[in-house]
N, C-alpha and C. Protein backbone atom coordinates (compact mmCIF):
# COMPACT_ATOMS: atom_id res chain seq x y z
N UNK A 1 42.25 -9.22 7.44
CA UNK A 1 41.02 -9.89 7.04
C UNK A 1 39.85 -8.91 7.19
N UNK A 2 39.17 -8.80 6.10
CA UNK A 2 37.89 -7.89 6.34
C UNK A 2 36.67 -9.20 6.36
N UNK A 3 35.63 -8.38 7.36
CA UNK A 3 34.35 -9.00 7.50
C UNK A 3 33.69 -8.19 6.93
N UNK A 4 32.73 -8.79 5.95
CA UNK A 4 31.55 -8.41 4.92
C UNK A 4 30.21 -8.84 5.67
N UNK A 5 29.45 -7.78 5.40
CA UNK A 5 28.22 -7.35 5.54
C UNK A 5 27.21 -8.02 4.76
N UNK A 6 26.10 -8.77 5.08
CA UNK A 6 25.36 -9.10 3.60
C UNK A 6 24.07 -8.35 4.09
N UNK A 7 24.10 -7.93 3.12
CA UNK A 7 23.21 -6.63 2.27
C UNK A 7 21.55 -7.49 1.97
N UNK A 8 21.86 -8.87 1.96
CA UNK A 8 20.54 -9.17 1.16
C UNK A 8 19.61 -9.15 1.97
N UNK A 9 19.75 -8.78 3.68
CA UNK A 9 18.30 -9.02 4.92
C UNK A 9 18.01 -7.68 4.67
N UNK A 10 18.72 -6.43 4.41
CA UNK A 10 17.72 -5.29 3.88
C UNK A 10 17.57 -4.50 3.42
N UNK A 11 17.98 -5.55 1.97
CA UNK A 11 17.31 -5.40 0.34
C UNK A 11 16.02 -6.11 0.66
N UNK A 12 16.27 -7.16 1.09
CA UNK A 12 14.86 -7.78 1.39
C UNK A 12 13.61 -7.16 1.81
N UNK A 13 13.87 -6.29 2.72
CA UNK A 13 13.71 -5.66 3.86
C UNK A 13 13.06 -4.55 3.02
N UNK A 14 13.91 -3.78 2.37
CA UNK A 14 13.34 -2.16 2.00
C UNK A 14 12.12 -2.73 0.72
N UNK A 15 12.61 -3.96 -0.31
CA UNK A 15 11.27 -4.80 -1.12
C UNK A 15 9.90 -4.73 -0.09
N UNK A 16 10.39 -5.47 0.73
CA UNK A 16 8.70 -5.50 1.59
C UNK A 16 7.96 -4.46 1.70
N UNK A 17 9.13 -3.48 2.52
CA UNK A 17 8.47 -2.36 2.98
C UNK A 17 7.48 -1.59 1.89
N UNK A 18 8.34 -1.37 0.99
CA UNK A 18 7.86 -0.87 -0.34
C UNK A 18 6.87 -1.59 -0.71
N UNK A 19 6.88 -2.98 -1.30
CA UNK A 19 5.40 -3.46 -1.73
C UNK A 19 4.35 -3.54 -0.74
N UNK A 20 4.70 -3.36 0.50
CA UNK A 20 3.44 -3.82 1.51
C UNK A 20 2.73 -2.50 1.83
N UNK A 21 3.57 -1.07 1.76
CA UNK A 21 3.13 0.16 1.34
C UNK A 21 2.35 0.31 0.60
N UNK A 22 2.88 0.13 -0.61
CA UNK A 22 2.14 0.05 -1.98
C UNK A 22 0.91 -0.15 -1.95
N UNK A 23 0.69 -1.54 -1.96
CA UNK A 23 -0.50 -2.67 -1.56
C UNK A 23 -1.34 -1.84 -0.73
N UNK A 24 -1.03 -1.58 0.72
CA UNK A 24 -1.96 -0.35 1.79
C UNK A 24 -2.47 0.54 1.50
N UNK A 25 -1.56 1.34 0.53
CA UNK A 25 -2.28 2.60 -0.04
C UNK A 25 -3.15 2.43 -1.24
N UNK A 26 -3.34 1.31 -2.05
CA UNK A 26 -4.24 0.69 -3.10
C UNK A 26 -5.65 0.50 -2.10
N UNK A 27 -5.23 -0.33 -1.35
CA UNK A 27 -6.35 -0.98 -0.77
C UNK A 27 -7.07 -0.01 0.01
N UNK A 28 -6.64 0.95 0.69
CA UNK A 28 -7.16 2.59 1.48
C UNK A 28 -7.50 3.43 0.30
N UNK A 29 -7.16 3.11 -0.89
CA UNK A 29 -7.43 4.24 -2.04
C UNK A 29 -8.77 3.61 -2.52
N UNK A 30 -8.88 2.36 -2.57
CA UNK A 30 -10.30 1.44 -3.17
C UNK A 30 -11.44 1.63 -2.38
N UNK A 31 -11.00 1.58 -1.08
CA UNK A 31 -12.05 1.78 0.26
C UNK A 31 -12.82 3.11 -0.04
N UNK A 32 -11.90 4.27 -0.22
CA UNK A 32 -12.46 5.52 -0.11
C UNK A 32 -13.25 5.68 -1.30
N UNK A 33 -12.62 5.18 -2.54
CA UNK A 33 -13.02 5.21 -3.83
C UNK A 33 -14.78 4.77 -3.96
N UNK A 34 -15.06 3.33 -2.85
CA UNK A 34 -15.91 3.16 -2.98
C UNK A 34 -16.87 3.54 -2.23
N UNK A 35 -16.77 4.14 -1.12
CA UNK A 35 -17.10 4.96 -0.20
C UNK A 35 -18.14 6.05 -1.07
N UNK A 36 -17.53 6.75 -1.20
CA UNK A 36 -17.70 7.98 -2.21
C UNK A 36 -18.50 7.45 -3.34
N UNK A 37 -18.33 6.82 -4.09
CA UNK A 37 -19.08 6.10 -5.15
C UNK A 37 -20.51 5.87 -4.31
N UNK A 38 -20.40 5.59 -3.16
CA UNK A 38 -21.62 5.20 -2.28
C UNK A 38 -22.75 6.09 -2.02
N UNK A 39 -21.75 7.48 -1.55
CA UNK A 39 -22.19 8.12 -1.58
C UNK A 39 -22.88 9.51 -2.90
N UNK A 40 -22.48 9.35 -3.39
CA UNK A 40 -22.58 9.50 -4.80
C UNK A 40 -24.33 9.30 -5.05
N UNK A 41 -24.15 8.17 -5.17
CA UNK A 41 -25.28 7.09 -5.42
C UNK A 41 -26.41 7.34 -4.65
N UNK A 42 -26.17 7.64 -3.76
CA UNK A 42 -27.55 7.81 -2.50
C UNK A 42 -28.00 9.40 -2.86
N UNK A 43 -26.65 10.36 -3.29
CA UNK A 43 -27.71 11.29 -3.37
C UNK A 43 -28.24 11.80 -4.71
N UNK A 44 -27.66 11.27 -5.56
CA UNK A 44 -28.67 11.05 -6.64
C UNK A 44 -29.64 10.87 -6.62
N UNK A 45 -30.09 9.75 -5.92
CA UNK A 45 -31.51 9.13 -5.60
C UNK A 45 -32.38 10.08 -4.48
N UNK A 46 -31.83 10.78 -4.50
CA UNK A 46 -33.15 11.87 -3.18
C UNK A 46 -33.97 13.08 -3.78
């Protein structure tokens, strides 16, 4: 008798990781994006 493994807690698992990555580095890429845009802006104006 063989015992099987289920695979689907991390398939699940490596999905998250991956989209919740994803998502972090969007949201740290927008931050800086607007950051900079900020700064941008201010020294134009001097």
């Amino acid at each position: 008798m063989r015992e099987g493994l289920d695979h689907w807690p991390f398939i699940l698992a490596s999905y998250v990781l991956a989209i919740g990555g994803t998502l972090l580095l969007v949201a740290q890429s927008w931050l800086v994006m607007k950051r900079a845009e900020a700064r941008r802006e201010r020294s134009r104006h001097r």
